[in-house]
Protein backbone atom coordinates (compact mmCIF):
# COMPACT_ATOMS: atom_id res chain seq x y z
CA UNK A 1 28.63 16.06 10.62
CA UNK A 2 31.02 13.06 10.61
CA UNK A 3 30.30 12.64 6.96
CA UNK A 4 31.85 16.22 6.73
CA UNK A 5 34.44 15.67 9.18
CA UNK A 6 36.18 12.59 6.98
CA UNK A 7 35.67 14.31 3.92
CA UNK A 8 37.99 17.16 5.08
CA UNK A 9 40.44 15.36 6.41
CA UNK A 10 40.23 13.10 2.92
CA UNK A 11 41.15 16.62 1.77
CA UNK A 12 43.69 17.70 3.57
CA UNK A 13 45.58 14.44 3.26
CA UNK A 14 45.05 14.67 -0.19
CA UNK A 15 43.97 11.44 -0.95
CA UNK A 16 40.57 12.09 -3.09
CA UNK A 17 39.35 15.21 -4.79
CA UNK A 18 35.75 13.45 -4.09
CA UNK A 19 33.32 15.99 -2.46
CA UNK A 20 29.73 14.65 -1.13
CA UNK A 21 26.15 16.79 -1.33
CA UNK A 22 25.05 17.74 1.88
CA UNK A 23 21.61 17.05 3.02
CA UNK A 24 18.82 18.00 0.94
CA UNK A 25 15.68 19.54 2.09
CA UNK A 26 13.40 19.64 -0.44
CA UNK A 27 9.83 21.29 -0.24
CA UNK A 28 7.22 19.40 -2.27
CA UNK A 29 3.52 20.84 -3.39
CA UNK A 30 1.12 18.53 -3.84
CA UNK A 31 -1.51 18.33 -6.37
CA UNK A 32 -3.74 16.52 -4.39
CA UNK A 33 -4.79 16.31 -0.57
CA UNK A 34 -2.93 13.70 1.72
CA UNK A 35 -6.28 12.73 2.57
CA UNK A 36 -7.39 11.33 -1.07
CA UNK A 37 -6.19 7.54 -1.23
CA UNK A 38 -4.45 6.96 -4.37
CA UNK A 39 -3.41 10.72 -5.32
CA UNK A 40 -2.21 12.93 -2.38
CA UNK A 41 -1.91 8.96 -0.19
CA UNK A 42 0.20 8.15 -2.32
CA UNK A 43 2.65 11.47 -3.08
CA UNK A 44 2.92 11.62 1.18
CA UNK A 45 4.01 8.16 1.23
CA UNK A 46 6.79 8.33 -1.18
CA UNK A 47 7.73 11.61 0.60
CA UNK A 48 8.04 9.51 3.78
CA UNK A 49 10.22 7.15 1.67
CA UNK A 50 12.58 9.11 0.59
CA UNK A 51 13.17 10.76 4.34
CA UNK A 52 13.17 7.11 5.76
CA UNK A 53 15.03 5.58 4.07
CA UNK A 54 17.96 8.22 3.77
CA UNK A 55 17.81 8.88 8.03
CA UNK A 56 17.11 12.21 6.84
CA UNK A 57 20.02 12.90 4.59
CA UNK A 58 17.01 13.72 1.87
CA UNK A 59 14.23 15.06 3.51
CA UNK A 60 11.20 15.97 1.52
CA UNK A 61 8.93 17.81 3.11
CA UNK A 62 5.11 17.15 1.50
CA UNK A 63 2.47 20.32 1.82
CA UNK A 64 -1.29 20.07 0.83
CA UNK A 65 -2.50 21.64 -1.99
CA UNK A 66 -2.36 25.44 -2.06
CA UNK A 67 0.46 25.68 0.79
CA UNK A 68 2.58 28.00 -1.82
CA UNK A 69 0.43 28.15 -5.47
CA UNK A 70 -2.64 27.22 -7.24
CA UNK A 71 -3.13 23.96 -8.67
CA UNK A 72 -2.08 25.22 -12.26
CA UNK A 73 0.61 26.91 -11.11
CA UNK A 74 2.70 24.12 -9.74
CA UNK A 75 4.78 23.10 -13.08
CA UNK A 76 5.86 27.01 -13.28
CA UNK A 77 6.94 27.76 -10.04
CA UNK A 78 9.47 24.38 -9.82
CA UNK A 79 10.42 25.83 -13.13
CA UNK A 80 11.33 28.99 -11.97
CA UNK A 81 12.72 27.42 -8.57
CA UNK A 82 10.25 29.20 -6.38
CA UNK A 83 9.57 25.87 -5.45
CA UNK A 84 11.62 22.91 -5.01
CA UNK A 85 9.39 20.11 -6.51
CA UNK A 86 5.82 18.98 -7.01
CA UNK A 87 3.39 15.93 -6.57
CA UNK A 88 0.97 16.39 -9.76
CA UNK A 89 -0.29 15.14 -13.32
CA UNK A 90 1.39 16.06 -16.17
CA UNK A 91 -2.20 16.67 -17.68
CA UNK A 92 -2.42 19.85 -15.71
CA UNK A 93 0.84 21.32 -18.03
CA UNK A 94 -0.97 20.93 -20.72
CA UNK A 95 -1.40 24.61 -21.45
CA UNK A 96 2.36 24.52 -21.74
CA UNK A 97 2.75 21.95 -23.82
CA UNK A 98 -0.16 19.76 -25.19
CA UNK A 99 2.18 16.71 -25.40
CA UNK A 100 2.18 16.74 -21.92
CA UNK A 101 -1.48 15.21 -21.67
CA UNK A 102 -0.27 12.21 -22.90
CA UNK A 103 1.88 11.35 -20.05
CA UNK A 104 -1.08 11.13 -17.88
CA UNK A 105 -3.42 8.88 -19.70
CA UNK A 106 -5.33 9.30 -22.30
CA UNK A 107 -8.77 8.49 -24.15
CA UNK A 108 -9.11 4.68 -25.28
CA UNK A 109 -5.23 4.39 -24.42
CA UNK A 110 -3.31 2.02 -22.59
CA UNK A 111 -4.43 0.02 -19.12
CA UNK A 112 -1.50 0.54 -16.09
CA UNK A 113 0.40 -2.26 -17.19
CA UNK A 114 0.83 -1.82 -20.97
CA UNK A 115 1.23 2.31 -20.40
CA UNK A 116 4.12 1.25 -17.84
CA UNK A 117 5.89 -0.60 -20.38
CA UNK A 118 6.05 2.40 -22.73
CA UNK A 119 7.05 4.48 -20.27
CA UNK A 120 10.15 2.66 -18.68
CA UNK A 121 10.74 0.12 -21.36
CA UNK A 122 9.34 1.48 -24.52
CA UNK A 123 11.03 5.01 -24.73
CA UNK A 124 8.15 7.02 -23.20
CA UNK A 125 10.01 8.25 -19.93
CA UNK A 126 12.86 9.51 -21.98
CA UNK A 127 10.34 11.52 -24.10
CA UNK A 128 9.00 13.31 -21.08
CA UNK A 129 11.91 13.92 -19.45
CA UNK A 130 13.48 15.13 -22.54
CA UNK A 131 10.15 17.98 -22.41
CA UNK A 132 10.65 18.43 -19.12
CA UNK A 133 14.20 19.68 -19.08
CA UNK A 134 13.33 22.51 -22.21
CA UNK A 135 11.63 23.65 -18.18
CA UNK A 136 14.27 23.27 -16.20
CA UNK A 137 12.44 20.22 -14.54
CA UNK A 138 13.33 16.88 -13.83
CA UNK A 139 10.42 14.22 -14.02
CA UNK A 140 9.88 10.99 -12.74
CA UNK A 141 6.50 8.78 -12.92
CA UNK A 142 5.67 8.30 -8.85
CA UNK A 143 2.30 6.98 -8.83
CA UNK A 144 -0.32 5.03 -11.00
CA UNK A 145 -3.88 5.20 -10.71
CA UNK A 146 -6.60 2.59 -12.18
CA UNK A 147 -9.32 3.52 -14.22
CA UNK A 148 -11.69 5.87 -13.31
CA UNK A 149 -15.26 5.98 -13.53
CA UNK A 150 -16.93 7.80 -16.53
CA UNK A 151 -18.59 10.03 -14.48
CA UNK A 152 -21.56 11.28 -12.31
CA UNK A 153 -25.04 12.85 -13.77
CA UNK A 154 -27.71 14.26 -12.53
CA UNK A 155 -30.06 12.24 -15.41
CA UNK A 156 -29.56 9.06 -17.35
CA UNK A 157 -27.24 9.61 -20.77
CA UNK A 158 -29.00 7.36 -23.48
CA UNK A 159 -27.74 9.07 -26.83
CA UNK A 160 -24.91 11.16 -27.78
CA UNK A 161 -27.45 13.89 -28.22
CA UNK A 162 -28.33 13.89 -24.33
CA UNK A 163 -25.06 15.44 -23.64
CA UNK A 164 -25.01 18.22 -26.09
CA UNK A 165 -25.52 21.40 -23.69
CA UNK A 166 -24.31 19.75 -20.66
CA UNK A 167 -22.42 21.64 -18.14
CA UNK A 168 -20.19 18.79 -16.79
CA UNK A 169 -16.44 19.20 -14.93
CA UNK A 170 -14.03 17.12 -16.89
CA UNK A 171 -10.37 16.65 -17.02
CA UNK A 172 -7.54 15.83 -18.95
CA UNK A 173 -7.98 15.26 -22.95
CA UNK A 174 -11.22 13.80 -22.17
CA UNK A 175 -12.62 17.27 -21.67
CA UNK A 176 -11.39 18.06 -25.59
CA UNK A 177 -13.53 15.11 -26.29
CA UNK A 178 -16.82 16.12 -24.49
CA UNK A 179 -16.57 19.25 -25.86
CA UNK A 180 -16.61 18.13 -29.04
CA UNK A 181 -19.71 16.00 -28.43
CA UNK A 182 -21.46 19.47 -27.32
CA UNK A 183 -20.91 19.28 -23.44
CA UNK A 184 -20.01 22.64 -21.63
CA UNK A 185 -17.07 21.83 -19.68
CA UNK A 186 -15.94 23.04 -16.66
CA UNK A 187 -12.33 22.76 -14.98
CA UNK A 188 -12.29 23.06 -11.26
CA UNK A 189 -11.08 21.27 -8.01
CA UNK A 190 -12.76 18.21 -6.74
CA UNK A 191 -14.06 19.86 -3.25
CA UNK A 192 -15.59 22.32 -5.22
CA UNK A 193 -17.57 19.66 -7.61
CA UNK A 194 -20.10 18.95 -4.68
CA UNK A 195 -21.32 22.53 -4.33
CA UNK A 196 -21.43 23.05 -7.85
CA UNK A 197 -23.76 19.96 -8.06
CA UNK A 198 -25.73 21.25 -5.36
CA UNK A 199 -25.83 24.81 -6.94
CA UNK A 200 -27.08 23.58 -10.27
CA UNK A 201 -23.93 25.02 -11.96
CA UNK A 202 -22.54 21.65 -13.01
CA UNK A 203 -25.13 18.84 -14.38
CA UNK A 204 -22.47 16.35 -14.21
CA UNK A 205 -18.74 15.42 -13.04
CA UNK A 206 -16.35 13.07 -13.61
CA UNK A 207 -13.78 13.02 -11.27
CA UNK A 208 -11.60 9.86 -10.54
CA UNK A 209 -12.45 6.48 -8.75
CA UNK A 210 -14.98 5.05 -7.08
CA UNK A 211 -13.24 4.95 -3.94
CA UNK A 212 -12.09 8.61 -4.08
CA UNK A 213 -15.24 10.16 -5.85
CA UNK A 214 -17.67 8.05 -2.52
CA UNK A 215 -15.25 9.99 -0.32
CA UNK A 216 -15.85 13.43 -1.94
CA UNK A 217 -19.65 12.97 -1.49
CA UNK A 218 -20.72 12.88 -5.21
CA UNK A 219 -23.34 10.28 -4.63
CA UNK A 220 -25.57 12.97 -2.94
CA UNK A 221 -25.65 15.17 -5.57
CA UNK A 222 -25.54 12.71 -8.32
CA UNK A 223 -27.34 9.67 -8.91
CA UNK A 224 -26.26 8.07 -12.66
CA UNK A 225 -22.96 6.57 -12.49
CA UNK A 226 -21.32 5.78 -15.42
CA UNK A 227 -18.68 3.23 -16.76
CA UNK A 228 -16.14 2.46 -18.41
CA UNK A 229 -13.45 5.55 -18.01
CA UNK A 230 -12.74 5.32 -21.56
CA UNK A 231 -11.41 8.81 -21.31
CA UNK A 232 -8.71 7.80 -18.48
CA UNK A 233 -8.21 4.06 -18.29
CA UNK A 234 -5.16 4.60 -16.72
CA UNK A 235 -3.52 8.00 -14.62
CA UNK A 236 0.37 7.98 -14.26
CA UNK A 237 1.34 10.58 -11.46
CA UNK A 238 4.69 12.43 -11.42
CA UNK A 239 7.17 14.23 -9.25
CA UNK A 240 8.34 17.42 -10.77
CA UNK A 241 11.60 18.98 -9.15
CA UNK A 242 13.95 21.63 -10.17
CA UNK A 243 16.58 20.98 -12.34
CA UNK A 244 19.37 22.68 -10.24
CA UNK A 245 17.32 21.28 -6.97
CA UNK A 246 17.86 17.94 -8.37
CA UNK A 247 21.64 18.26 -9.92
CA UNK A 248 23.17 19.41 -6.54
CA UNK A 249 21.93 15.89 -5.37
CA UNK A 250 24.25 13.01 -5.64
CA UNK A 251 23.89 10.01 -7.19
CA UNK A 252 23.11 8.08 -4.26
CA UNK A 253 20.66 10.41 -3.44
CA UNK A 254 18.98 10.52 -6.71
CA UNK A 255 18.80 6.91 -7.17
CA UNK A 256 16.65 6.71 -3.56
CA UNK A 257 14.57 9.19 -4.81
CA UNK A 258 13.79 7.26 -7.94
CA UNK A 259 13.63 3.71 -6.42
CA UNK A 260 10.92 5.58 -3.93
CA UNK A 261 9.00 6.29 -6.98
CA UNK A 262 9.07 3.10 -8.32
CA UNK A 263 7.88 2.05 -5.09
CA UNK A 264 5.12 4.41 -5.03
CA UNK A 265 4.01 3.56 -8.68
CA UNK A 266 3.42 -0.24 -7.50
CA UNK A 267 2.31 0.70 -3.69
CA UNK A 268 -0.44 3.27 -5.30
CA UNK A 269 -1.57 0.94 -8.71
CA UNK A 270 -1.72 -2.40 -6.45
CA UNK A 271 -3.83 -0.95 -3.45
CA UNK A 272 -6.16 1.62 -6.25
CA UNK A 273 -7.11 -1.71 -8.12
CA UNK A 274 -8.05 -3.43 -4.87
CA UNK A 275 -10.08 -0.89 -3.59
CA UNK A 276 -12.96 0.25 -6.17
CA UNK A 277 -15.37 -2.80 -5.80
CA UNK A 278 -16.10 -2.14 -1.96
CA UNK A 279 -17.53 1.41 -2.80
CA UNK A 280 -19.10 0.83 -5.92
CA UNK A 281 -21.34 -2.20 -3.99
CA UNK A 282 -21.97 0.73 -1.17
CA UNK A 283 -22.85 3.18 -3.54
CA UNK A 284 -25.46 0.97 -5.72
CA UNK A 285 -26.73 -0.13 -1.96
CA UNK A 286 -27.77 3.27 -1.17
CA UNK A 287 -29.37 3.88 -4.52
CA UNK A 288 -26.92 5.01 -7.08
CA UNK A 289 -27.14 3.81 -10.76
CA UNK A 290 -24.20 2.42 -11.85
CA UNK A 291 -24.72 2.51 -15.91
CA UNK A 292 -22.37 0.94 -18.20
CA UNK A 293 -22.36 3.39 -21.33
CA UNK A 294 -23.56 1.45 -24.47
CA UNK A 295 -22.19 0.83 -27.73
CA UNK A 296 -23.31 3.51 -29.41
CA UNK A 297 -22.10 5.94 -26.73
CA UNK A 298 -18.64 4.18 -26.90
CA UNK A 299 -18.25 3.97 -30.21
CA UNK A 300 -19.28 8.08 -30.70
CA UNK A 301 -16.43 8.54 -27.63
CA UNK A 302 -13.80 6.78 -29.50
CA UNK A 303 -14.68 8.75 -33.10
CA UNK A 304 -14.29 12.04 -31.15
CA UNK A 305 -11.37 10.57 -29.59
CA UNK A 306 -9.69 10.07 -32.66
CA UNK A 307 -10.85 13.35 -34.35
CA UNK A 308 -9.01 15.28 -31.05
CA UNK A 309 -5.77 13.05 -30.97
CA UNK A 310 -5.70 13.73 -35.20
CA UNK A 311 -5.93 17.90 -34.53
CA UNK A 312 -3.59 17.86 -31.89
CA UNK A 313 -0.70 15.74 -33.86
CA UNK A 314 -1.49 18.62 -36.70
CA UNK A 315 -0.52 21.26 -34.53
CA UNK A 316 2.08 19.82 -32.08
CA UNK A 317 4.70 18.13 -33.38
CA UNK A 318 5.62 17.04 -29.75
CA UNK A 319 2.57 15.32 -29.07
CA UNK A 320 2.70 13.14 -32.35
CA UNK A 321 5.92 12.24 -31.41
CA UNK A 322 4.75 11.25 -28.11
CA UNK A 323 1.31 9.78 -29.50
CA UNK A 324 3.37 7.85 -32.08
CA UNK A 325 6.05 5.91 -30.17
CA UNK A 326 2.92 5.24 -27.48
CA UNK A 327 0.70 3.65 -30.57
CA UNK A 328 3.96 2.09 -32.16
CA UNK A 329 4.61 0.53 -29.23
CA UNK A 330 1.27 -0.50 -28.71
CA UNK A 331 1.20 -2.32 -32.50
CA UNK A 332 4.28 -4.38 -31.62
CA UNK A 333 2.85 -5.60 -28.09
CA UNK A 334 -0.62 -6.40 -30.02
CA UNK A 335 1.21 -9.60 -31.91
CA UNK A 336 2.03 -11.19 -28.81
CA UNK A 337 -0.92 -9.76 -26.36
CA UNK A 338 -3.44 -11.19 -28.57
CA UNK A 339 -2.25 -14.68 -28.66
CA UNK A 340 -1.30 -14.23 -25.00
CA UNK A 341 -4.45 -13.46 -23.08
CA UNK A 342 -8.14 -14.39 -22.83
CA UNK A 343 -10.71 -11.53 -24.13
């Protein structure tokens, strides 16, 4: 009110022709429940941010998943401003856009650190953005997620051949991957993974971490725990919002939204990395079989890998772009990162 009052009687004296946004309230879906740490945790607390740190003046309001749309149905309605913004993975706009997978993680790809350096340093966020706006969204990376865990089976995996007629829920371009190595996958929501377990309808799930898939329950349905997440070793989050939403905001307010972010990225990576070991010791103490996958699984992971990334950059010309300037980058790190770290 006062901020209005002075900038009428700027006005009337005629002294500026400066006007200022008025409070935003913007309504944000997430992807994930506020009661997952590291996904939904983390999309609540930068909502809190933003509202704290602005008094109010931008208040965004987070709802749980499903409070408006589906899951899949996120990216299109802040695209079509039925909704003012989202909390999700870029990986599930994929359908839209294959390019878009790559902005999530992807297999055999970067770890946090080096996949944050493409994205804010390396030319990556100005790629994404640049897709996002053919939408009519505005994106910004607003979370960052360790590795996951390769996933959950009901028997041991000893041979690529195992996995050939597998019905397993998978993800992301990892689930191009599996089903080129003969696995029936399955896309569906993480509280419904349990039942399906139960059910017999999935024989396996990957989901996310260690600390996130204990607190879903998959160690009662599931006994062979695999790792390394060579299909995710790294998940970048994002907030999606409406290009007109996020024009009427003013600079100010667009600069807290994206320092918020930034905080969120660091706030979500730090405290995901410190919490996996705790669950994985709790999990092998009540019986679970934590596997590491062998070479010869690897290396058949990483041949389909490359055999999926290869069709895609045929078709898309978006996500070779994308996949180039990530691997390009990548090359010109390797000169220094080898001579710089300890293997």
């Amino acid at each position: 009110m006062i901020k209005q009052s002075l900038t009428a009687l700027v006005m009337t004296l005629g002294l500026s022709n400066t006007t200022y946004a008025e409070p935003a309230k913007i309504t944000m879906q997430s992807a994930f429940g506020s009661n997952l740490p590291s996904l939904g945790e983390t999309g609540k607390y930068f909502a809190e941010k933003v509202t704290k740190t602005t008094g109010g003046e931008v208040t965004i309001k987070f709802e749980e998943p499903g409070a408006f749309v589906r899951l899949p149905e996120i990216f299109g309605a802040v695209s079509s401003g039925s909704l003012d913004a989202g909390y999700t993975a870029s990986t599930y706009s994929s359908g839209i856009n294959s390019a878009h997978y790559i902005f999530t993680g992807i297999p055999f790809g970067p770890k946090g650190s080096e996949f944050l350096s493409w994205i804010y340093n390396g030319g990556g966020l100005e790629l994404w953005q640049e897709l996002y706006a053919r939408q009519n969204i505005y994106v910004l990376p607003c979370g960052l997620m360790p590795a996951e865990a390769s996933g959950w089976f009901r028997k041991e995996i000893k041979t690529p051949e195992d996995l050939k007629g597998l019905k397993m829920r998978f993800g992301g371009l990892g689930g191009v991957v599996m089903k080129k190595l003969g696995v029936s996958v399955v896309v569906m929501g993480g509280g419904d993974v349990v039942p399906a377990l139960e059910r017999g309808v999935l024989d396996a799930s990957e989901f996310a971490t260690p600390e996130i898939d204990q607190k879903l329950g998959l160690d009662k349905v599931a006994k062979y725990y695999y790792f390394p997440g060579w299909h995710q070793p790294t998940a970048l989050l994002e907030f999606i919002i409406n290009m007109k939403v996020w024009k009427k905001l003013d600079e100010s307010q667009q600069l807290t939204i994206k320092t918020a972010c930034k905080d969120a990225v660091l706030t979500g990576f730090v405290k995901g990395m410190s919490n996996q070991s705790k669950p994985m010791k709790e999990l092998e103490a009540k019986g679970v079989n934590i596997k590491i996958w062998s070479p010869e699984m690897i290396e058949a992971f990483r041949a389909a890998s490359n055999e999926v990334v290869s069709e895609f950059s045929a078709k898309n010309k978006d996500f070779k772009r994308a996949y180039d300037s990530m691997s390009s980058f990548r090359n010109e790190m390797e000169y220094w990162r080898s001579r710089a770290y300890v293997d």
